[in-house]
Protein backbone atom coordinates (compact mmCIF):
# COMPACT_ATOMS: atom_id res chain seq x y z
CA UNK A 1 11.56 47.08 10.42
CA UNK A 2 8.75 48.70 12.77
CA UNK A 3 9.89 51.99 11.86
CA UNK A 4 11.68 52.18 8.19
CA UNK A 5 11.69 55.84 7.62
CA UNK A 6 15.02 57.36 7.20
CA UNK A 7 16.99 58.93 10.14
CA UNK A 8 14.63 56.97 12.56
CA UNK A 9 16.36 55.78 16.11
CA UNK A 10 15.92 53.20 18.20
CA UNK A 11 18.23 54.06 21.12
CA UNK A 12 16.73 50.68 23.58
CA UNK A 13 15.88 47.74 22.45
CA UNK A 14 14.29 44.65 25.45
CA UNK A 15 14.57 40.76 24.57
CA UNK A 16 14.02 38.21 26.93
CA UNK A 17 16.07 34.84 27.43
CA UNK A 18 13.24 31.79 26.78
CA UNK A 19 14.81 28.80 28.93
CA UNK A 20 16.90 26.01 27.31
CA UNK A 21 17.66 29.24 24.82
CA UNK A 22 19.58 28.36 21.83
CA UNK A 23 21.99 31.43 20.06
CA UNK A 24 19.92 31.29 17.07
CA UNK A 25 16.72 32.04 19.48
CA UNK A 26 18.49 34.87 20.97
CA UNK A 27 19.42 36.22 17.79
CA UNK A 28 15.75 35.64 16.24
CA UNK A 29 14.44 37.31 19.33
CA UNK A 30 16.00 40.33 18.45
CA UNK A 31 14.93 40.38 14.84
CA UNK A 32 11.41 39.95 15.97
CA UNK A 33 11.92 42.58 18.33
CA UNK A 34 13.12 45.01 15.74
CA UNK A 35 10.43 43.46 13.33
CA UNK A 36 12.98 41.86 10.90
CA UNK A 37 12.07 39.27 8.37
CA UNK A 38 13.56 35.85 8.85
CA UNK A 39 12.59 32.25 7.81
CA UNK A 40 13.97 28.91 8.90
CA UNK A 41 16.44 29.36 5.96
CA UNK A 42 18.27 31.73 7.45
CA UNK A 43 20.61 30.79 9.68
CA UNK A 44 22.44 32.26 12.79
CA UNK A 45 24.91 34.01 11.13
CA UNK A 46 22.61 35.86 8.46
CA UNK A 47 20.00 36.98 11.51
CA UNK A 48 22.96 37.91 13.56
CA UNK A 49 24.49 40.43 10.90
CA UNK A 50 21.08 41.79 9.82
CA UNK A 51 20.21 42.23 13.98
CA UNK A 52 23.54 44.11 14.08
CA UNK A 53 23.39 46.48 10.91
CA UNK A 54 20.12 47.46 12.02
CA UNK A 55 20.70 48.30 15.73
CA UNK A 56 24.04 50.20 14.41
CA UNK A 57 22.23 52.05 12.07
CA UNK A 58 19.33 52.77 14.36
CA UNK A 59 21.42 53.91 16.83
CA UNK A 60 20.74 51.71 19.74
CA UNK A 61 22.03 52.94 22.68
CA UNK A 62 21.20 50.23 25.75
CA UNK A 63 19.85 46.59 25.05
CA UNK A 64 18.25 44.97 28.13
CA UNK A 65 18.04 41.52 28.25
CA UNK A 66 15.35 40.02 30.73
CA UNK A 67 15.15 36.41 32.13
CA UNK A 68 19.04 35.92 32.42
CA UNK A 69 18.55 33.43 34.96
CA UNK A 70 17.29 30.57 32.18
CA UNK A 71 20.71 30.43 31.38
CA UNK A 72 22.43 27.40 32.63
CA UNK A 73 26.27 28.43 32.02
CA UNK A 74 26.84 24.37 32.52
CA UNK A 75 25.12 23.25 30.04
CA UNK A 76 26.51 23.64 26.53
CA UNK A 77 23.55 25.45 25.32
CA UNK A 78 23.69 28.01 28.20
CA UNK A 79 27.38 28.57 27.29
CA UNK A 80 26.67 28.91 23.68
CA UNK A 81 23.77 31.73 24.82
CA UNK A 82 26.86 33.41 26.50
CA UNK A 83 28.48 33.50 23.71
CA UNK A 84 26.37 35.01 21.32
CA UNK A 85 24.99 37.55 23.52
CA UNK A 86 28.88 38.46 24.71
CA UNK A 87 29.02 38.68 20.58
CA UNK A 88 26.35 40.59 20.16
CA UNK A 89 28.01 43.43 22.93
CA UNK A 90 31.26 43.42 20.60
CA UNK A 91 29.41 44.66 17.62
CA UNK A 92 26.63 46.70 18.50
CA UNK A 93 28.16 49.83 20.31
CA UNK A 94 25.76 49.84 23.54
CA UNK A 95 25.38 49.30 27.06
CA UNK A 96 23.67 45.82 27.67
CA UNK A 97 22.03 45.26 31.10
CA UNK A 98 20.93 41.44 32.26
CA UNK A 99 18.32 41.27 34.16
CA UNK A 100 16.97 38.08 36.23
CA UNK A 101 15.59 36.49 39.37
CA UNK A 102 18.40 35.28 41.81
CA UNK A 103 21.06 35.32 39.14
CA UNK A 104 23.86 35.95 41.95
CA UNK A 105 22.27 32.30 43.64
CA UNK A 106 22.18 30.67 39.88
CA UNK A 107 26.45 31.42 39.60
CA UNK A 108 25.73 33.78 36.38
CA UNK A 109 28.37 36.23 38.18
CA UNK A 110 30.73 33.68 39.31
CA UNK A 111 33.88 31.93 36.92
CA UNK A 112 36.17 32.91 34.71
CA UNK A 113 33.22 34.37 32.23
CA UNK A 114 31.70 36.41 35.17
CA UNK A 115 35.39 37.92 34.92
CA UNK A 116 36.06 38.19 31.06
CA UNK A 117 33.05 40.39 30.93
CA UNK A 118 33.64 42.72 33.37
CA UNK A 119 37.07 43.64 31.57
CA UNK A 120 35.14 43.62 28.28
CA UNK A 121 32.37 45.77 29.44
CA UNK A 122 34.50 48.59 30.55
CA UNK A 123 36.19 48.92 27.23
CA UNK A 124 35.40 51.60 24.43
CA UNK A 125 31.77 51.86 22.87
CA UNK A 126 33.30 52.63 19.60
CA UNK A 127 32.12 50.19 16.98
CA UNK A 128 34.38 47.75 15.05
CA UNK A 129 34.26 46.76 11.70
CA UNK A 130 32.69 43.71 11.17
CA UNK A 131 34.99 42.12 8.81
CA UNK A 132 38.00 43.18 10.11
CA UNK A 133 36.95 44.35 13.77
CA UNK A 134 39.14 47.32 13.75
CA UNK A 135 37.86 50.07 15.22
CA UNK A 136 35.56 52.28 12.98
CA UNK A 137 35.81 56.39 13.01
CA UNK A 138 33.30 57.61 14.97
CA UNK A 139 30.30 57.84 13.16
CA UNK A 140 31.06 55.26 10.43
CA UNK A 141 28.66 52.47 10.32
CA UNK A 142 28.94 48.82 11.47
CA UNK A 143 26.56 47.91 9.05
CA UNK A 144 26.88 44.55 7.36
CA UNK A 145 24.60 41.74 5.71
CA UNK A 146 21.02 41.80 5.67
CA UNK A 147 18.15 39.16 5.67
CA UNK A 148 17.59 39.68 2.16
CA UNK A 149 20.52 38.01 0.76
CA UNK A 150 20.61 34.93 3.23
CA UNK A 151 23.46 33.11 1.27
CA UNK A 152 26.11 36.46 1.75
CA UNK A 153 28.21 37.65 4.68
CA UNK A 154 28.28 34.17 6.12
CA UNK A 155 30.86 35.64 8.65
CA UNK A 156 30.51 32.85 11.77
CA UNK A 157 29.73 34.33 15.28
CA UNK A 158 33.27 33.81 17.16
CA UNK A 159 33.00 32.07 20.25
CA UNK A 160 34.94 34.18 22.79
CA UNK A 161 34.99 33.56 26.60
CA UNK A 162 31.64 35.15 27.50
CA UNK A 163 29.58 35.96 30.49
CA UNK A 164 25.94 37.43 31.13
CA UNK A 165 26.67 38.39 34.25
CA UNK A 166 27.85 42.34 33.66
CA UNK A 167 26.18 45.82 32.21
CA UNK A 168 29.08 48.72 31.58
């Protein structure tokens, strides 16, 4: 991590959406971000439950995700962005904000996701345990996994009715 001493925060991280985005890019944008180790033998699942253990542990408070319009929500890929980063909001406990050029023109705030997230986004901030997702006492952490042991916590990202279009 950039900063590995103990008790160190990280209260905003920034990632940006490449086009024709794939989860596992997302995912590995975030670990580079947050200067986590990952090779081409890990796969979505390990980078996504390191990504999360160390932004609950850091205590990031607001993720802002740039370049929102290179998601195509009809395309499969584009959906499958959705997803993860709608994943991503369920288990790290902070406000995302999407930010892109003419996203109301590109329909990422139109459909049924545009309104799944809105719902979602209102809701507590309180995090969830990952294996469970019950809610956590405050304070308790989310953490789970790590890059170190690739072949453990293979817990699969769920793919929930997301949308990229809201910030709560």
């Amino acid at each position: 991590m950039r900063h590995p001493e103990p008790g160190h925060r990280f209260p905003v991280v920034y990632i940006t959406v490449a086009p024709e985005a794939t989860p596992r890019m997302v995912a590995a944008e975030f670990a580079r971000f947050l200067g986590l180790p990952f090779t081409a033998r890990h796969n979505l699942a390990d980078i996504t439950n390191a990504v999360c253990a160390v932004l609950c542990d850091v205590g990031c408070e607001l993720v802002l995700v740039d370049e929102i319009h290179n998601l195509n929500l009809a395309t499969r890929a584009g959906a499958e962005v959705s997803d993860q980063l709608k994943y991503f909001s369920e288990r790290i406990p902070a406000t995302f904000v999407y930010a892109g050029i003419d996203v109301e023109r590109a329909n990422l705030f139109a459909g049924t996701r545009r309104t799944n997230t809105a719902v979602v986004q209102q809701g507590s901030r309180t995090p969830t345990t990952p294996s469970t997702g019950t809610q956590s006492p405050p304070g308790a952490s989310c953490r789970q996994g790590s890059l170190e042991s690739p072949d453990s916590n293979r817990e699969t990202p769920r793919n929930g009715s997301a949308g990229t279009a809201s910030a709560s």
